[in-house]
Protein backbone atom coordinates (compact mmCIF):
# COMPACT_ATOMS: atom_id res chain seq x y z
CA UNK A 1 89.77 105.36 109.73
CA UNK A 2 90.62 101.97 109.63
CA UNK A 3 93.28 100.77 111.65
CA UNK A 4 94.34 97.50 109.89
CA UNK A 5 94.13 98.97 106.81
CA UNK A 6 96.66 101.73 107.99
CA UNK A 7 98.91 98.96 109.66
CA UNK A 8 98.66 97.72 105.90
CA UNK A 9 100.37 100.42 104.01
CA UNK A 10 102.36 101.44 106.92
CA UNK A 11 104.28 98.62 107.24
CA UNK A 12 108.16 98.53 105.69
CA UNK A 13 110.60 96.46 104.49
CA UNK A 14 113.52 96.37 106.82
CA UNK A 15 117.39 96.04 106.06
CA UNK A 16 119.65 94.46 108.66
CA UNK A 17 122.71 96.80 109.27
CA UNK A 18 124.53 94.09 106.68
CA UNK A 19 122.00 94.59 104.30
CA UNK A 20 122.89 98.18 104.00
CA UNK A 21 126.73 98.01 103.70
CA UNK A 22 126.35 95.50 101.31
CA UNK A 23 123.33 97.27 98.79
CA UNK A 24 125.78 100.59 99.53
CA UNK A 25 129.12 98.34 98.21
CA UNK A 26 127.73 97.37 95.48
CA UNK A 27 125.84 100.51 94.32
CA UNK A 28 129.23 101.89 94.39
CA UNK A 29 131.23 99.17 92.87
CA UNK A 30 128.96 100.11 90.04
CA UNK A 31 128.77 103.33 90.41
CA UNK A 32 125.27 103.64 90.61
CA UNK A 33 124.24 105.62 93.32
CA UNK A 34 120.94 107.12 92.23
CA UNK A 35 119.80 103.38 92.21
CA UNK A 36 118.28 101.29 94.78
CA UNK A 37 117.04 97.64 96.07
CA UNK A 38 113.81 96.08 93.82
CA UNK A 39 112.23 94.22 95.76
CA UNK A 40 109.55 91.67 94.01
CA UNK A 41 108.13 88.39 93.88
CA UNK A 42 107.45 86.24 90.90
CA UNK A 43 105.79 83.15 90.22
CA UNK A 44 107.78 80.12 90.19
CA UNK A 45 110.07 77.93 92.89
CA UNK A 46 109.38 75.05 94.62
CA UNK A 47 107.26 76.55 96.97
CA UNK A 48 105.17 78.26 94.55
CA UNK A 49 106.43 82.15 94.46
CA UNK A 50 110.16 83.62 94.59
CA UNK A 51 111.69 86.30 95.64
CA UNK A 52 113.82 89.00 93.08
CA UNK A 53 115.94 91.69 93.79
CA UNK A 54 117.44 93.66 91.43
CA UNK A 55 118.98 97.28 91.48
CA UNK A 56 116.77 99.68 89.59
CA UNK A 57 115.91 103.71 89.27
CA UNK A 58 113.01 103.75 87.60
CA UNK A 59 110.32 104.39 89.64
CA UNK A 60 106.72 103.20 88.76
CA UNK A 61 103.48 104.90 89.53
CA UNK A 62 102.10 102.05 91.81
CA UNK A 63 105.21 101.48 93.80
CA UNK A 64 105.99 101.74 97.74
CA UNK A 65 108.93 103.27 98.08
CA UNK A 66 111.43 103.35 101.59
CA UNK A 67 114.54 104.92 102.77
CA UNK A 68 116.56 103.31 105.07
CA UNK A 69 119.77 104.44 105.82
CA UNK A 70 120.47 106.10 103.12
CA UNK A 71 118.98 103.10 100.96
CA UNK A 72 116.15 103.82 98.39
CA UNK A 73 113.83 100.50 98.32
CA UNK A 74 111.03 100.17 95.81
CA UNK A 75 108.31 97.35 95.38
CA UNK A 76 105.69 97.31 93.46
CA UNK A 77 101.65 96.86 95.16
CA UNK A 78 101.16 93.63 93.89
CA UNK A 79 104.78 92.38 95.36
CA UNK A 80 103.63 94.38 98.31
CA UNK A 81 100.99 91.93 99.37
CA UNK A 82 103.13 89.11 99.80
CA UNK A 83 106.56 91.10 101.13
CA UNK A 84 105.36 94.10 103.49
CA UNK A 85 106.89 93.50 107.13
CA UNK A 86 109.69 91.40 105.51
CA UNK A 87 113.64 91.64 106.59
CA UNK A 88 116.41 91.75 104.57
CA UNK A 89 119.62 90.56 106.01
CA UNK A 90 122.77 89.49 104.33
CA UNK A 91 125.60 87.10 105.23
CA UNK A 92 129.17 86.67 104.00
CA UNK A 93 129.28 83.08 105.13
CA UNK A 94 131.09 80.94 103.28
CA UNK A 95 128.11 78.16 102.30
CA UNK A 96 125.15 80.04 102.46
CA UNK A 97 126.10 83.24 102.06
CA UNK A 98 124.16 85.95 100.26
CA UNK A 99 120.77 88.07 101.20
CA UNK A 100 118.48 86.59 103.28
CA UNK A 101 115.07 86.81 103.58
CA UNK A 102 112.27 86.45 106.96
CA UNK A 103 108.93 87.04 105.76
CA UNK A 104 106.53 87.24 108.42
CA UNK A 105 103.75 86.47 105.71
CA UNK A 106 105.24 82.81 104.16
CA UNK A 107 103.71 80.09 105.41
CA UNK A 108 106.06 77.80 103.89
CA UNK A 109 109.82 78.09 102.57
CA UNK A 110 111.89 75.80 100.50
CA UNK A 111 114.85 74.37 101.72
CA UNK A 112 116.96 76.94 99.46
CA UNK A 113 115.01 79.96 101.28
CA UNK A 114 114.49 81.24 97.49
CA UNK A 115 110.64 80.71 97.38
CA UNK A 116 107.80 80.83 98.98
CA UNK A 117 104.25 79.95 99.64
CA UNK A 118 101.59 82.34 101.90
């Protein structure tokens, strides 16, 4: 079998501890808990790609789907290329706060951290 090709579709998206209580407040303030975290990427930004996420149940036939603490996350294959082994984090801070993104795959970021190039 090969081994980089495991690594490949093995790899997850991670949430930060902040991440979680956040996604969990506001699937709750919305009272949506049968939903979870989209995460995709779309063309456009100053760096060429950007990230979206969204809170979504329906579940396509092509997607990866995680648990993580209690969190359902779903991305689609194509998104997959560009986001597996990515972080989610999230701040409260006052002038940047917000989810964050580190994607071990971007070789460039805009100043905004919104977009992307690999």
């Amino acid at each position: 079998m090969n081994k980089e090709k495991d690594n490949f579709f093995n790899e997850q998206i991670e949430l930060t501890e902040n991440a979680v209580k956040r996604i969990k407040a506001i699937l709750s303030g919305e009272n949506k808990p049968d939903h979870g975290l989209r995460v995709s990427v779309v063309g456009g930004g100053c760096s060429g790609m950007s990230y979206n996420l969204s809170f979504d149940n329906n579940i396509g036939e092509f997607d990866k789907i995680f648990e993580i603490k209690g969190v359902k996350i779903f991305c689609d294959l194509k998104s997959w290329l560009y986001v597996k082994g990515t972080t989610i984090d999230f701040s409260d801070d006052l002038l940047s706060g917000g989810f964050k993104i580190e994607n071990p795959n971007a070789e460039r970021t805009c100043g905004c951290g919104t977009s992307f190039s690999v």
